[in-house]
C-alpha atoms as a PDB file:
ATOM      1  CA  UNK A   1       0.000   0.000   0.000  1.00  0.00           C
ATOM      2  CA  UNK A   2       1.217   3.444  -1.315  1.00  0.00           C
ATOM      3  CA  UNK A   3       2.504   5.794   1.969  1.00  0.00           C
ATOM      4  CA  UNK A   4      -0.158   8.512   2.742  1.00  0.00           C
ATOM      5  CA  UNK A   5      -0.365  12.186   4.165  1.00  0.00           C
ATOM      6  CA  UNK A   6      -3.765  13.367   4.743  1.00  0.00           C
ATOM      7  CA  UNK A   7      -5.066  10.604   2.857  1.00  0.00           C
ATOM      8  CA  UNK A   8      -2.690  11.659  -0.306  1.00  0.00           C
ATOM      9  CA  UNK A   9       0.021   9.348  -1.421  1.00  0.00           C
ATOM     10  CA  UNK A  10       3.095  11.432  -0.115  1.00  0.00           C
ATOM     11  CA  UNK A  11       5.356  13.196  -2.664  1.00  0.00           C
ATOM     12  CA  UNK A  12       9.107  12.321  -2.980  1.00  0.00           C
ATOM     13  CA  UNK A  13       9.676  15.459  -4.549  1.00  0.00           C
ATOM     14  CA  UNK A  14       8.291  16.904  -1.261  1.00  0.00           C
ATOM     15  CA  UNK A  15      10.612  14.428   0.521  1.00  0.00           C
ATOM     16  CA  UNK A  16      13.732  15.097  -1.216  1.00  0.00           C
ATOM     17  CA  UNK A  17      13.191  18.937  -0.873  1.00  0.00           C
ATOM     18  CA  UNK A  18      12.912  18.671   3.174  1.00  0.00           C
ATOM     19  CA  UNK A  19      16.178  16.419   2.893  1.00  0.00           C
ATOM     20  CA  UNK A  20      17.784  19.391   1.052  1.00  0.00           C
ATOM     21  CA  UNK A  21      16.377  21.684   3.287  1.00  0.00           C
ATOM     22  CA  UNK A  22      17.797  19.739   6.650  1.00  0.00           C
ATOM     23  CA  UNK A  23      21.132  19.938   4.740  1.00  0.00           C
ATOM     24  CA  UNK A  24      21.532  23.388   3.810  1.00  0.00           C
ATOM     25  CA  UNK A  25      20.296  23.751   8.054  1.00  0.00           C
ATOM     26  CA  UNK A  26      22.647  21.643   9.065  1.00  0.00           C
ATOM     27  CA  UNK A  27      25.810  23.077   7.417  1.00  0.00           C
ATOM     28  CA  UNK A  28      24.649  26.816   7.690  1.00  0.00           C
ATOM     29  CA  UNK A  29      23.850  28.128   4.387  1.00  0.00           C
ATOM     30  CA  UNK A  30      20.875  30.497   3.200  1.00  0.00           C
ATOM     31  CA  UNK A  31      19.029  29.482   0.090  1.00  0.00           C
ATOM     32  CA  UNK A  32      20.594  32.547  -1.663  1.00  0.00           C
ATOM     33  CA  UNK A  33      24.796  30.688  -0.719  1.00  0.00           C
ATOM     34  CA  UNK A  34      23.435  27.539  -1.552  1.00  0.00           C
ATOM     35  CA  UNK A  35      22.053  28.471  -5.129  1.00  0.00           C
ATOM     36  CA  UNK A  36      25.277  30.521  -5.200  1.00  0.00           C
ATOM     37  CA  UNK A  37      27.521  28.118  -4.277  1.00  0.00           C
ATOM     38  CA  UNK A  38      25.372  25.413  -6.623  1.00  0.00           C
ATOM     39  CA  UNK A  39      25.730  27.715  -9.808  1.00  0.00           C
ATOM     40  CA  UNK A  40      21.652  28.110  -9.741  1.00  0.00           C
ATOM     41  CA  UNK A  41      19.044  30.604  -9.093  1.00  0.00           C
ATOM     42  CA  UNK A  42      17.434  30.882  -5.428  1.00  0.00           C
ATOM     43  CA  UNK A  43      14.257  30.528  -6.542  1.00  0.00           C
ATOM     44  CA  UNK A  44      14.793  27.434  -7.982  1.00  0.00           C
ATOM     45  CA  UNK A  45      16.236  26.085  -4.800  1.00  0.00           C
ATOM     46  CA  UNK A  46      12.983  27.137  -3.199  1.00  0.00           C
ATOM     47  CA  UNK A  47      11.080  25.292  -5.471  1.00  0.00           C
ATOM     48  CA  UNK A  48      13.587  22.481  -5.311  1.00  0.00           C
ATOM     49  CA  UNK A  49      13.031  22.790  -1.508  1.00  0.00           C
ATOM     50  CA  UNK A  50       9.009  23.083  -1.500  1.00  0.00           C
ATOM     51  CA  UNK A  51       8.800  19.855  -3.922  1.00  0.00           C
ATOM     52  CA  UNK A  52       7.497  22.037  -6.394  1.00  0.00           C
ATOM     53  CA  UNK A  53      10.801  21.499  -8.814  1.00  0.00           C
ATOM     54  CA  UNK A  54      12.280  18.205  -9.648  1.00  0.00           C
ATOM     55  CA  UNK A  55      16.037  18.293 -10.025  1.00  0.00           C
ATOM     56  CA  UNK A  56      17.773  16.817 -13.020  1.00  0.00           C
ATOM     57  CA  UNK A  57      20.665  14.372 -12.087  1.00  0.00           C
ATOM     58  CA  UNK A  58      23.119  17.184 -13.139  1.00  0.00           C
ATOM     59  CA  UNK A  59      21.506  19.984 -10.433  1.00  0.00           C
ATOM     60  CA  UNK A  60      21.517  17.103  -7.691  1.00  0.00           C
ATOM     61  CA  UNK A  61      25.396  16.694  -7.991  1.00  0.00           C
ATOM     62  CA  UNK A  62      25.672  20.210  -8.035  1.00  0.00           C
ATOM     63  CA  UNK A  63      23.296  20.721  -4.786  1.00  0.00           C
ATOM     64  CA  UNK A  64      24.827  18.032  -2.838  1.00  0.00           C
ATOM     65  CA  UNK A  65      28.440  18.965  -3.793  1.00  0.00           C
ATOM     66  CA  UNK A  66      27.870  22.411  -2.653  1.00  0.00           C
ATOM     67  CA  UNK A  67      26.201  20.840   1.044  1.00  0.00           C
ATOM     68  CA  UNK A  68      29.185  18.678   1.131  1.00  0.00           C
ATOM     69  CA  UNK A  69      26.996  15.702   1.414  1.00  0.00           C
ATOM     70  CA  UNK A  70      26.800  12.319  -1.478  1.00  0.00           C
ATOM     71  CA  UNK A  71      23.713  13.226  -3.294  1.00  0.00           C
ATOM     72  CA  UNK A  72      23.091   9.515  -2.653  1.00  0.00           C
ATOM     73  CA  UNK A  73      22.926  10.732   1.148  1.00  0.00           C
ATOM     74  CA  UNK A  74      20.296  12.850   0.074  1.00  0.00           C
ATOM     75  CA  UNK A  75      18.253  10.536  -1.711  1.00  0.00           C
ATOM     76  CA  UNK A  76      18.429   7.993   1.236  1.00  0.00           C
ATOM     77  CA  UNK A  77      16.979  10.975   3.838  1.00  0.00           C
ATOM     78  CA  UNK A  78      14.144  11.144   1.090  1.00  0.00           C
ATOM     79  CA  UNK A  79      13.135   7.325   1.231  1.00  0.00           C
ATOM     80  CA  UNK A  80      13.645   7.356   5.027  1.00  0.00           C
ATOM     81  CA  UNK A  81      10.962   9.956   5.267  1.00  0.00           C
ATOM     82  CA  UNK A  82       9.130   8.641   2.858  1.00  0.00           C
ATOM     83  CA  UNK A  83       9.255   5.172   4.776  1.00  0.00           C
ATOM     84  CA  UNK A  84       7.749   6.983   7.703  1.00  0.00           C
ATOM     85  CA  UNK A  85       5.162   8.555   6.623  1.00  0.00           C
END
Protein backbone atom coordinates (compact mmCIF):
# COMPACT_ATOMS: atom_id res chain seq x y z
CA UNK A 1 0.00 0.00 0.00
CA UNK A 2 1.22 3.44 -1.31
CA UNK A 3 2.50 5.79 1.97
CA UNK A 4 -0.16 8.51 2.74
CA UNK A 5 -0.36 12.19 4.17
CA UNK A 6 -3.76 13.37 4.74
CA UNK A 7 -5.07 10.60 2.86
CA UNK A 8 -2.69 11.66 -0.31
CA UNK A 9 0.02 9.35 -1.42
CA UNK A 10 3.10 11.43 -0.11
CA UNK A 11 5.36 13.20 -2.66
CA UNK A 12 9.11 12.32 -2.98
CA UNK A 13 9.68 15.46 -4.55
CA UNK A 14 8.29 16.90 -1.26
CA UNK A 15 10.61 14.43 0.52
CA UNK A 16 13.73 15.10 -1.22
CA UNK A 17 13.19 18.94 -0.87
CA UNK A 18 12.91 18.67 3.17
CA UNK A 19 16.18 16.42 2.89
CA UNK A 20 17.78 19.39 1.05
CA UNK A 21 16.38 21.68 3.29
CA UNK A 22 17.80 19.74 6.65
CA UNK A 23 21.13 19.94 4.74
CA UNK A 24 21.53 23.39 3.81
CA UNK A 25 20.30 23.75 8.05
CA UNK A 26 22.65 21.64 9.06
CA UNK A 27 25.81 23.08 7.42
CA UNK A 28 24.65 26.82 7.69
CA UNK A 29 23.85 28.13 4.39
CA UNK A 30 20.87 30.50 3.20
CA UNK A 31 19.03 29.48 0.09
CA UNK A 32 20.59 32.55 -1.66
CA UNK A 33 24.80 30.69 -0.72
CA UNK A 34 23.44 27.54 -1.55
CA UNK A 35 22.05 28.47 -5.13
CA UNK A 36 25.28 30.52 -5.20
CA UNK A 37 27.52 28.12 -4.28
CA UNK A 38 25.37 25.41 -6.62
CA UNK A 39 25.73 27.72 -9.81
CA UNK A 40 21.65 28.11 -9.74
CA UNK A 41 19.04 30.60 -9.09
CA UNK A 42 17.43 30.88 -5.43
CA UNK A 43 14.26 30.53 -6.54
CA UNK A 44 14.79 27.43 -7.98
CA UNK A 45 16.24 26.08 -4.80
CA UNK A 46 12.98 27.14 -3.20
CA UNK A 47 11.08 25.29 -5.47
CA UNK A 48 13.59 22.48 -5.31
CA UNK A 49 13.03 22.79 -1.51
CA UNK A 50 9.01 23.08 -1.50
CA UNK A 51 8.80 19.86 -3.92
CA UNK A 52 7.50 22.04 -6.39
CA UNK A 53 10.80 21.50 -8.81
CA UNK A 54 12.28 18.20 -9.65
CA UNK A 55 16.04 18.29 -10.02
CA UNK A 56 17.77 16.82 -13.02
CA UNK A 57 20.66 14.37 -12.09
CA UNK A 58 23.12 17.18 -13.14
CA UNK A 59 21.51 19.98 -10.43
CA UNK A 60 21.52 17.10 -7.69
CA UNK A 61 25.40 16.69 -7.99
CA UNK A 62 25.67 20.21 -8.03
CA UNK A 63 23.30 20.72 -4.79
CA UNK A 64 24.83 18.03 -2.84
CA UNK A 65 28.44 18.97 -3.79
CA UNK A 66 27.87 22.41 -2.65
CA UNK A 67 26.20 20.84 1.04
CA UNK A 68 29.18 18.68 1.13
CA UNK A 69 27.00 15.70 1.41
CA UNK A 70 26.80 12.32 -1.48
CA UNK A 71 23.71 13.23 -3.29
CA UNK A 72 23.09 9.51 -2.65
CA UNK A 73 22.93 10.73 1.15
CA UNK A 74 20.30 12.85 0.07
CA UNK A 75 18.25 10.54 -1.71
CA UNK A 76 18.43 7.99 1.24
CA UNK A 77 16.98 10.98 3.84
CA UNK A 78 14.14 11.14 1.09
CA UNK A 79 13.13 7.33 1.23
CA UNK A 80 13.64 7.36 5.03
CA UNK A 81 10.96 9.96 5.27
CA UNK A 82 9.13 8.64 2.86
CA UNK A 83 9.26 5.17 4.78
CA UNK A 84 7.75 6.98 7.70
CA UNK A 85 5.16 8.56 6.62
Amino acid sequence: MPNSRRGERFDPSVALGRAIRARRHEVGLSQEALAAAADLDRTYVGGLERGERNPTLRVLWQLAAALDVAPSRLIAKAEEALATE
